[in-house]
C-alpha atoms as a PDB file:
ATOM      1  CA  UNK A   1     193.065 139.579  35.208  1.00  0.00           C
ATOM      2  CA  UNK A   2     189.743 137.606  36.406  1.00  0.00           C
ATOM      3  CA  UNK A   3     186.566 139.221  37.722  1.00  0.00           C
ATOM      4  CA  UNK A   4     183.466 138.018  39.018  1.00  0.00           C
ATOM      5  CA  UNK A   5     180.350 138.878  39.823  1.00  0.00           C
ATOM      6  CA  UNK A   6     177.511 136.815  41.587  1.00  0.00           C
ATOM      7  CA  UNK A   7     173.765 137.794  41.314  1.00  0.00           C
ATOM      8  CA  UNK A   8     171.012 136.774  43.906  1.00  0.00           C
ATOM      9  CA  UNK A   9     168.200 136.034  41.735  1.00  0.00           C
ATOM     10  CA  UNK A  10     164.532 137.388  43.406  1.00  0.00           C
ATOM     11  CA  UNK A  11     164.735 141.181  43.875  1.00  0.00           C
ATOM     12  CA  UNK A  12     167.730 141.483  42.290  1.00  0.00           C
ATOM     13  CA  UNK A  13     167.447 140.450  38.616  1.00  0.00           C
ATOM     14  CA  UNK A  14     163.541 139.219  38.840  1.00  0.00           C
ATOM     15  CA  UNK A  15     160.877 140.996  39.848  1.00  0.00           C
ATOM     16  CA  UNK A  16     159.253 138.180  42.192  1.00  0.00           C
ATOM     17  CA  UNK A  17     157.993 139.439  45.112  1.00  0.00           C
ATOM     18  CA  UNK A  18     154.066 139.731  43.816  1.00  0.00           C
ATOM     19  CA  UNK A  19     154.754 135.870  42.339  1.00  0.00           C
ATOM     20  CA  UNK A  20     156.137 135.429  45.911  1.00  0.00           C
ATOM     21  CA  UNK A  21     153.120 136.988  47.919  1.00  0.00           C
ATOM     22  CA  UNK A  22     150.645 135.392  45.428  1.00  0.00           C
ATOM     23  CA  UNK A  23     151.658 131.732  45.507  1.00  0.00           C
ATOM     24  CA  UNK A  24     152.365 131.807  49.868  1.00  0.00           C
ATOM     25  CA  UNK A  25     148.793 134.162  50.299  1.00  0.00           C
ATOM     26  CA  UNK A  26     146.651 131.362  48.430  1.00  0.00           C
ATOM     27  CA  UNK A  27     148.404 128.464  49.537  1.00  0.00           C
ATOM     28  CA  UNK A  28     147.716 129.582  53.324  1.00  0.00           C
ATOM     29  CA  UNK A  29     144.264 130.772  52.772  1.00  0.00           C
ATOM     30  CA  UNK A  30     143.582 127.212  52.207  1.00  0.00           C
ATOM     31  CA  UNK A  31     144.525 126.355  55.702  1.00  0.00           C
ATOM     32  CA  UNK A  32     142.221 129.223  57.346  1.00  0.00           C
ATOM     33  CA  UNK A  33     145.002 131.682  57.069  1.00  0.00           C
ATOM     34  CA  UNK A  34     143.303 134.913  55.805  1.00  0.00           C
ATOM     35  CA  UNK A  35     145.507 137.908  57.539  1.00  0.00           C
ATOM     36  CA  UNK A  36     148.482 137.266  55.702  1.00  0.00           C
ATOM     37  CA  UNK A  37     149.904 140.793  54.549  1.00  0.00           C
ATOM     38  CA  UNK A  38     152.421 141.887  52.021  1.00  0.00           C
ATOM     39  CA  UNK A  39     154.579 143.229  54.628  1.00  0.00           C
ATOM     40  CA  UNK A  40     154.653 140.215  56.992  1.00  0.00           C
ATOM     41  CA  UNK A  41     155.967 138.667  54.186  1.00  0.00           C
ATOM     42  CA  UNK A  42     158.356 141.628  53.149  1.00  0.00           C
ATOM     43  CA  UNK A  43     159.746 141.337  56.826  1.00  0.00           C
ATOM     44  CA  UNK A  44     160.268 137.370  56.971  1.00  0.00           C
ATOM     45  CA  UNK A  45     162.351 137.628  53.877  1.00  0.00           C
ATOM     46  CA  UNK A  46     164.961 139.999  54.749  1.00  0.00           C
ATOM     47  CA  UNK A  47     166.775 137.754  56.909  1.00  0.00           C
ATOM     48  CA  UNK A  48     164.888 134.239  56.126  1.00  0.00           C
ATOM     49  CA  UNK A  49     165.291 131.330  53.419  1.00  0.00           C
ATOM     50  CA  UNK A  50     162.196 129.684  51.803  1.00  0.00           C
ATOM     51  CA  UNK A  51     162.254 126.624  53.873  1.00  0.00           C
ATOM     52  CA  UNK A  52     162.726 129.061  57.329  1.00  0.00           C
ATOM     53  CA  UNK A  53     159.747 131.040  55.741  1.00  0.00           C
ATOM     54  CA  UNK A  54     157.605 127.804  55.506  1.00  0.00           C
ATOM     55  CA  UNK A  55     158.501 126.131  58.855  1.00  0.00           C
ATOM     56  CA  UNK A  56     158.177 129.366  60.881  1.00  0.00           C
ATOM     57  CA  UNK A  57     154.484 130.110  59.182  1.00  0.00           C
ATOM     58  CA  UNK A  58     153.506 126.705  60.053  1.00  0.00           C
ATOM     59  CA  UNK A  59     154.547 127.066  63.484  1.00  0.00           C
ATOM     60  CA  UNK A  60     152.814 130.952  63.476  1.00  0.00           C
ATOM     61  CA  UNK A  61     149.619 129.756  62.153  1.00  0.00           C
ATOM     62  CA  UNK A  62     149.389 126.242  63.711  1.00  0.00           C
ATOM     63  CA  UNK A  63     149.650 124.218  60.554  1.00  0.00           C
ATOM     64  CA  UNK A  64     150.304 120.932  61.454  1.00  0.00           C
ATOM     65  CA  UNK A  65     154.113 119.271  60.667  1.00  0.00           C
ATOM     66  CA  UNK A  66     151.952 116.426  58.793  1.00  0.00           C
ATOM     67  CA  UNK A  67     150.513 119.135  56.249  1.00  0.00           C
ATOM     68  CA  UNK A  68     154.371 120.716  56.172  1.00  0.00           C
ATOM     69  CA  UNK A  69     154.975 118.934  52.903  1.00  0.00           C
ATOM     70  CA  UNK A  70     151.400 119.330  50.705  1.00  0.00           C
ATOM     71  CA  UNK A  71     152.025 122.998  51.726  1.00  0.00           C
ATOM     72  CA  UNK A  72     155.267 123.184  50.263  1.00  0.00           C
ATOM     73  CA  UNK A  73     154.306 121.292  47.364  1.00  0.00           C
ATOM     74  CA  UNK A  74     151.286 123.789  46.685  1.00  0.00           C
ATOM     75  CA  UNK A  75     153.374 126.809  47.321  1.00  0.00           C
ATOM     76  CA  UNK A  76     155.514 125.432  44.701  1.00  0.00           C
ATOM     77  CA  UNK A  77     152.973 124.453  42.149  1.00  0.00           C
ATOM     78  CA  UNK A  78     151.523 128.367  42.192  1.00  0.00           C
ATOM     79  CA  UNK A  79     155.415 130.087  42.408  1.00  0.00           C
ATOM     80  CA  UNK A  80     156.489 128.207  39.256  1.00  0.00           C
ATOM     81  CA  UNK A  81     153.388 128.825  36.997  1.00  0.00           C
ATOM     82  CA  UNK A  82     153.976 132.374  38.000  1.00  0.00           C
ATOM     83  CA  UNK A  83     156.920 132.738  36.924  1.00  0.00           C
ATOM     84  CA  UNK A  84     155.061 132.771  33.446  1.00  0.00           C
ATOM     85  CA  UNK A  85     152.372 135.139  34.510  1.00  0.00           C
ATOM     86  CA  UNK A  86     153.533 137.403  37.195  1.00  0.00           C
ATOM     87  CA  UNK A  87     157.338 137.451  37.492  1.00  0.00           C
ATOM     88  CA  UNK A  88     159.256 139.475  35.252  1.00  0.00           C
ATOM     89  CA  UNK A  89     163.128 140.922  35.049  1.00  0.00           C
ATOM     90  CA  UNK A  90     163.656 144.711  36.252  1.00  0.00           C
ATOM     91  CA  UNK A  91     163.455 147.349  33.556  1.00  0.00           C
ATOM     92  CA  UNK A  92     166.851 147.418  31.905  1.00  0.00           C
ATOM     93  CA  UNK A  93     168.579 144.533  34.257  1.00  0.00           C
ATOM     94  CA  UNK A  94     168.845 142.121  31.532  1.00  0.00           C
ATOM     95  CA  UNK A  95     170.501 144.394  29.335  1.00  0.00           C
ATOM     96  CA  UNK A  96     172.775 144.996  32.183  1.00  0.00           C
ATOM     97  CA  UNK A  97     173.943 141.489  32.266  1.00  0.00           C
ATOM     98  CA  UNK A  98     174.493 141.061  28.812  1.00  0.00           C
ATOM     99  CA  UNK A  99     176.883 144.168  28.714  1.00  0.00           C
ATOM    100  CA  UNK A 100     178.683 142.219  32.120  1.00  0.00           C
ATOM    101  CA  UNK A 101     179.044 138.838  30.508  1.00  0.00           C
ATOM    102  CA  UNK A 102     181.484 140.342  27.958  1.00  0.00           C
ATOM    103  CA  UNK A 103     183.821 141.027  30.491  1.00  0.00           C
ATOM    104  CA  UNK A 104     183.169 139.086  33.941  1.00  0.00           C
ATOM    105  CA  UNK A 105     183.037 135.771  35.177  1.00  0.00           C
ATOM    106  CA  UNK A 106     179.372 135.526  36.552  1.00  0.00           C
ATOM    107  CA  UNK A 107     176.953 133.116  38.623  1.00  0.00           C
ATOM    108  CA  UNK A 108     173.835 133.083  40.170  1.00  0.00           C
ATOM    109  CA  UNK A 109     173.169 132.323  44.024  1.00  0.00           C
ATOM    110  CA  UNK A 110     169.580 131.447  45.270  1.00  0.00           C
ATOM    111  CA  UNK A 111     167.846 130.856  48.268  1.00  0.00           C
ATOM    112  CA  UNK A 112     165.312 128.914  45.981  1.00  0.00           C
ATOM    113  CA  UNK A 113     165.063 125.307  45.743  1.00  0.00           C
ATOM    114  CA  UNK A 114     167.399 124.175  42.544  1.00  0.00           C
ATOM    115  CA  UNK A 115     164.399 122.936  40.987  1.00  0.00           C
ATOM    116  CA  UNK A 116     162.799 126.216  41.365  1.00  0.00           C
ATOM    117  CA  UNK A 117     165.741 128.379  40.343  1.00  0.00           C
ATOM    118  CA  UNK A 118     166.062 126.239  37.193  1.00  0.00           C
ATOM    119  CA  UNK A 119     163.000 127.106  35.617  1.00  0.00           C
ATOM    120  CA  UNK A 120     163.475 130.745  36.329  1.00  0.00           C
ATOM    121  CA  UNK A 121     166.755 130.643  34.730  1.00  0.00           C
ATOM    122  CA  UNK A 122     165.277 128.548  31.779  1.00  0.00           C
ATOM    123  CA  UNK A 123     162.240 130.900  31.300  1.00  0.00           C
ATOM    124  CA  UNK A 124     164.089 133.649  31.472  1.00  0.00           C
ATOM    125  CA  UNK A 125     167.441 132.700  29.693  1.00  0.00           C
ATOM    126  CA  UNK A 126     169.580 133.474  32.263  1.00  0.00           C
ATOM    127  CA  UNK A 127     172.097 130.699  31.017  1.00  0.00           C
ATOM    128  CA  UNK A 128     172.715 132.486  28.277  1.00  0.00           C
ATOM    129  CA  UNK A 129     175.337 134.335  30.673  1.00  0.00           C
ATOM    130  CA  UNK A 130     175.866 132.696  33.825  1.00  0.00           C
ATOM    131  CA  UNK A 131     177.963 129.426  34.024  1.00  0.00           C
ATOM    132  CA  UNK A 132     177.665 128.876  37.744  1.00  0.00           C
ATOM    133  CA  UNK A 133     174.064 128.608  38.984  1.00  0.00           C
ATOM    134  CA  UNK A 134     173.460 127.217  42.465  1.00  0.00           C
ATOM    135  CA  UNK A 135     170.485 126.954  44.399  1.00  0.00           C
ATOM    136  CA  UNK A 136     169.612 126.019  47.919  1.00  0.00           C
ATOM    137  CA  UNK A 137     170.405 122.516  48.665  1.00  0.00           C
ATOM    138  CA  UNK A 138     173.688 123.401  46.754  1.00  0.00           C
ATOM    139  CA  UNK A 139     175.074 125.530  49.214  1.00  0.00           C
ATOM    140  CA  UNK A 140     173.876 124.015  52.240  1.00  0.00           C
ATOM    141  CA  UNK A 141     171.732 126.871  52.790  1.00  0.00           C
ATOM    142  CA  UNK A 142     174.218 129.444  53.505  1.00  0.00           C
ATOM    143  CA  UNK A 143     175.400 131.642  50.169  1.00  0.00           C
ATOM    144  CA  UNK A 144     178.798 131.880  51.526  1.00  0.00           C
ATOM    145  CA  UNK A 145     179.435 128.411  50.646  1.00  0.00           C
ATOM    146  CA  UNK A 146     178.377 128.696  47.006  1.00  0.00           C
ATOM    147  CA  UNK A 147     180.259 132.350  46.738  1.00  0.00           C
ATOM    148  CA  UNK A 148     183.429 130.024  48.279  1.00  0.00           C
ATOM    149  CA  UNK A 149     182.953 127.265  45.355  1.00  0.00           C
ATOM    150  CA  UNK A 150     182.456 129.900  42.854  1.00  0.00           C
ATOM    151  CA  UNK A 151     186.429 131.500  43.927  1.00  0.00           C
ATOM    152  CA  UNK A 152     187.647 128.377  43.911  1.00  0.00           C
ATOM    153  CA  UNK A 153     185.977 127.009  40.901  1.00  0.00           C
ATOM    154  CA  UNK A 154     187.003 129.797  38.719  1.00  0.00           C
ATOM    155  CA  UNK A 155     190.532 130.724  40.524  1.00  0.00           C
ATOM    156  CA  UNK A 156     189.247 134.367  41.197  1.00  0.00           C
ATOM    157  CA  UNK A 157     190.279 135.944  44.074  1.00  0.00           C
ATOM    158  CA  UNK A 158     188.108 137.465  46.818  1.00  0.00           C
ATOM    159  CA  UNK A 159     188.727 140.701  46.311  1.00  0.00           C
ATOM    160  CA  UNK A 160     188.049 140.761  42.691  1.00  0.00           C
ATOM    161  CA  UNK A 161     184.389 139.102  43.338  1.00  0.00           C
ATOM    162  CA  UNK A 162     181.069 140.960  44.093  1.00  0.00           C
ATOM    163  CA  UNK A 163     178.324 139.698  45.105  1.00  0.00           C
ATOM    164  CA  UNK A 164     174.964 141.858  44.088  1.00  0.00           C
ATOM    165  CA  UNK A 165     171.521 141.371  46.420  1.00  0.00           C
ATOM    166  CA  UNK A 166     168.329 143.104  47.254  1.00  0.00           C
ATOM    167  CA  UNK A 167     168.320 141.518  51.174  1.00  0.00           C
ATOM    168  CA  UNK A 168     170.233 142.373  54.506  1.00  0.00           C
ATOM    169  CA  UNK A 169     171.173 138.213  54.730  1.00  0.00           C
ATOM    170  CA  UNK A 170     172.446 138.774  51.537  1.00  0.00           C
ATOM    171  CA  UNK A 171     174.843 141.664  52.943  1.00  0.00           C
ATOM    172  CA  UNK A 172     175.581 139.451  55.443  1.00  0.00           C
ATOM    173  CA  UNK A 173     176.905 136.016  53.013  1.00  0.00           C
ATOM    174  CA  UNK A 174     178.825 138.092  50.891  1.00  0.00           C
ATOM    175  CA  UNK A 175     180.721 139.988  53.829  1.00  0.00           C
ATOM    176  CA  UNK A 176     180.991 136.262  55.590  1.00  0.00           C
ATOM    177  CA  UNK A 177     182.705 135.049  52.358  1.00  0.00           C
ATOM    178  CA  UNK A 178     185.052 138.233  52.261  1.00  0.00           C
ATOM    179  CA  UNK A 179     183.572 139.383  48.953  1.00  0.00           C
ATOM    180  CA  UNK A 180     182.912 143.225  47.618  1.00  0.00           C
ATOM    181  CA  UNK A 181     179.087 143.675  48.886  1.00  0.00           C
ATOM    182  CA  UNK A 182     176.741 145.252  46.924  1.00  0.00           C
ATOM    183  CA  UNK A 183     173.220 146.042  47.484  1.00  0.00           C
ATOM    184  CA  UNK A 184     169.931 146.556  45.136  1.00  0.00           C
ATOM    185  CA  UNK A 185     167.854 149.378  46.900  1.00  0.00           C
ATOM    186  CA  UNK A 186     165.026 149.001  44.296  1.00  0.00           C
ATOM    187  CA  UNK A 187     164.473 144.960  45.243  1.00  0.00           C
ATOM    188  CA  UNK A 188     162.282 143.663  48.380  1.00  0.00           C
ATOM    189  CA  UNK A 189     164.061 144.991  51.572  1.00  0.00           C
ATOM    190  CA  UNK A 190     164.072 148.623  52.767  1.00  0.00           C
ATOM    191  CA  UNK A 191     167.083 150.782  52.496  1.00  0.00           C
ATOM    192  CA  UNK A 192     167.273 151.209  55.829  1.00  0.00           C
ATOM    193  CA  UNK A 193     167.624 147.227  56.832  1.00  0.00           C
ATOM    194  CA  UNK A 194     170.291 147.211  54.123  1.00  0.00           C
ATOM    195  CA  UNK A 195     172.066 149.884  55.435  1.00  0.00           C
ATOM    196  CA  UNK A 196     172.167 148.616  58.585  1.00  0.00           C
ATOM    197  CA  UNK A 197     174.542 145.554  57.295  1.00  0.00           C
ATOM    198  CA  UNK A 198     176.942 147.935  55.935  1.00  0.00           C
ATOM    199  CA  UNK A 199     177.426 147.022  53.025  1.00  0.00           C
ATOM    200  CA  UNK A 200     180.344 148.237  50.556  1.00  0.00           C
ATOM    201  CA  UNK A 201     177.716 149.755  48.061  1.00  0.00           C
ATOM    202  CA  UNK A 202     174.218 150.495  47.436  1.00  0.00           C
ATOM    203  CA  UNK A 203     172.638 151.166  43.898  1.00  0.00           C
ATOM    204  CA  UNK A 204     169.064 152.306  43.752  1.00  0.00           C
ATOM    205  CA  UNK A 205     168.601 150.706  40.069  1.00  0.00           C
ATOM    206  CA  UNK A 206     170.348 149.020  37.576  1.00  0.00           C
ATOM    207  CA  UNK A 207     171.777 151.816  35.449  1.00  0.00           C
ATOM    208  CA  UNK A 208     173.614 153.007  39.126  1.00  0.00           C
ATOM    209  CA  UNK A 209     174.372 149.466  39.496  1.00  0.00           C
ATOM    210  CA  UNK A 210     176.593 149.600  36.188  1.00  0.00           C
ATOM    211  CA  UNK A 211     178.339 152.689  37.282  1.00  0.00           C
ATOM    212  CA  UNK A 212     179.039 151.392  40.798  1.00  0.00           C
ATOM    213  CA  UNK A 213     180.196 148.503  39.033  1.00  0.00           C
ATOM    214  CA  UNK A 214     182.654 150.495  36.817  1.00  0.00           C
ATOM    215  CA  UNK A 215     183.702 152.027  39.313  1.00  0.00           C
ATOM    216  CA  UNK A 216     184.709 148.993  41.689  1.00  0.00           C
ATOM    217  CA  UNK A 217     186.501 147.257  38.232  1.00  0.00           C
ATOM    218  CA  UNK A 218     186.865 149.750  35.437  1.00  0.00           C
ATOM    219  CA  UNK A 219     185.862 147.545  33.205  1.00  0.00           C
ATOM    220  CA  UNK A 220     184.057 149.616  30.516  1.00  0.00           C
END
């Protein structure tokens, strides 16, 4: 019988947000923004994409649409030579995964640009165990779509997926897609915003993710 299980990426298997905060807090500080705060970026992120997170800063901060794209391209420049410097997996998460790739068939869903997601998954050898890895413009935007391919793709049921993220919107795809929901307490969003989407399970770090994990599939 087929299994699978689909990671988000950022606050789920990397530890991004600093890289995240970092890249955004000197990019905007170059257009006069100086009261840009760790938690106004916390907040944007539980329910928002990168590109949302972009257009509705430019919009807060009256950046004007012409500058939209040399922000972008900035933000970008910083976030990927982070990755290198500031980014780094979650204490024992990678060890996780390479336990899970033995016995499920697993992908990774992003809200990042593909390009982006790529060299995260190159730096850190992610592709060592996923064999679906989709990015933004690859799902349209919405992770339902990609967690739809990935069931078709592979012929796995719905009810024999789970889909693993640190963010409410993430709670949200998974139960649009009709998947097993499962939440990362120790990622970027509160407990309490991911409680409020309900979803099917909630692990507070990676060993409890493996036993909630065992649990759903009694696999090990």
């Amino acid at each position: 019988m087929k299994y699978g299980l689909i990671f988000d990426v950022d606050g789920t298997i990397l530890d991004s947000f600093d890289a995240i905060y970092y890249s955004l807090d000197t990019v905007l500080k170059r257009y006069g923004v100086l009261d840009f705060s760790r938690e106004e970026l916390r907040s944007l992120m539980d329910y928002m994409s990168f590109m949302e997170i972009i257009r509705f800063l430019m919009e807060k901060y009256n950046v004007d649409s012409e500058s939209m794209a040399e922000l972008s391209s900035q933000y970008v420049n910083y976030f990927i030579e982070s990755i290198k410097t500031i980014m780094h997996p979650f204490p024992g998460i990678i060890d996780l995964i390479h336990d899970l790739s033995f016995h499920f068939t697993m992908g990774i869903i992003s809200y990042n640009p593909t390009f982006i997601l790529q060299e995260q998954v190159r730096h850190f050898s992610l592709d060592r165990y996923f064999k679906f890895i989709r990015g933004y413009e690859e799902i349209d935007g919405k992770k339902r779509n990609g967690i739809n391919e990935f069931s078709r793709l592979y012929d796995i049921d719905k009810g024999k997926i789970a889909f693993i993220g640190d963010q409410p919107k993430d709670i949200i795809e998974a139960k649009a897609a009709g998947v097993i929901s499962i939440a990362v307490s120790y990622g970027i969003s509160r407990i309490d915003l991911l409680k409020k989407e309900s979803p099917d399970y909630i692990a507070r770090d990676p060993q409890h993710l493996k036993s909630i994990i065992n649990e759903i599939f009694h696999y090990d």
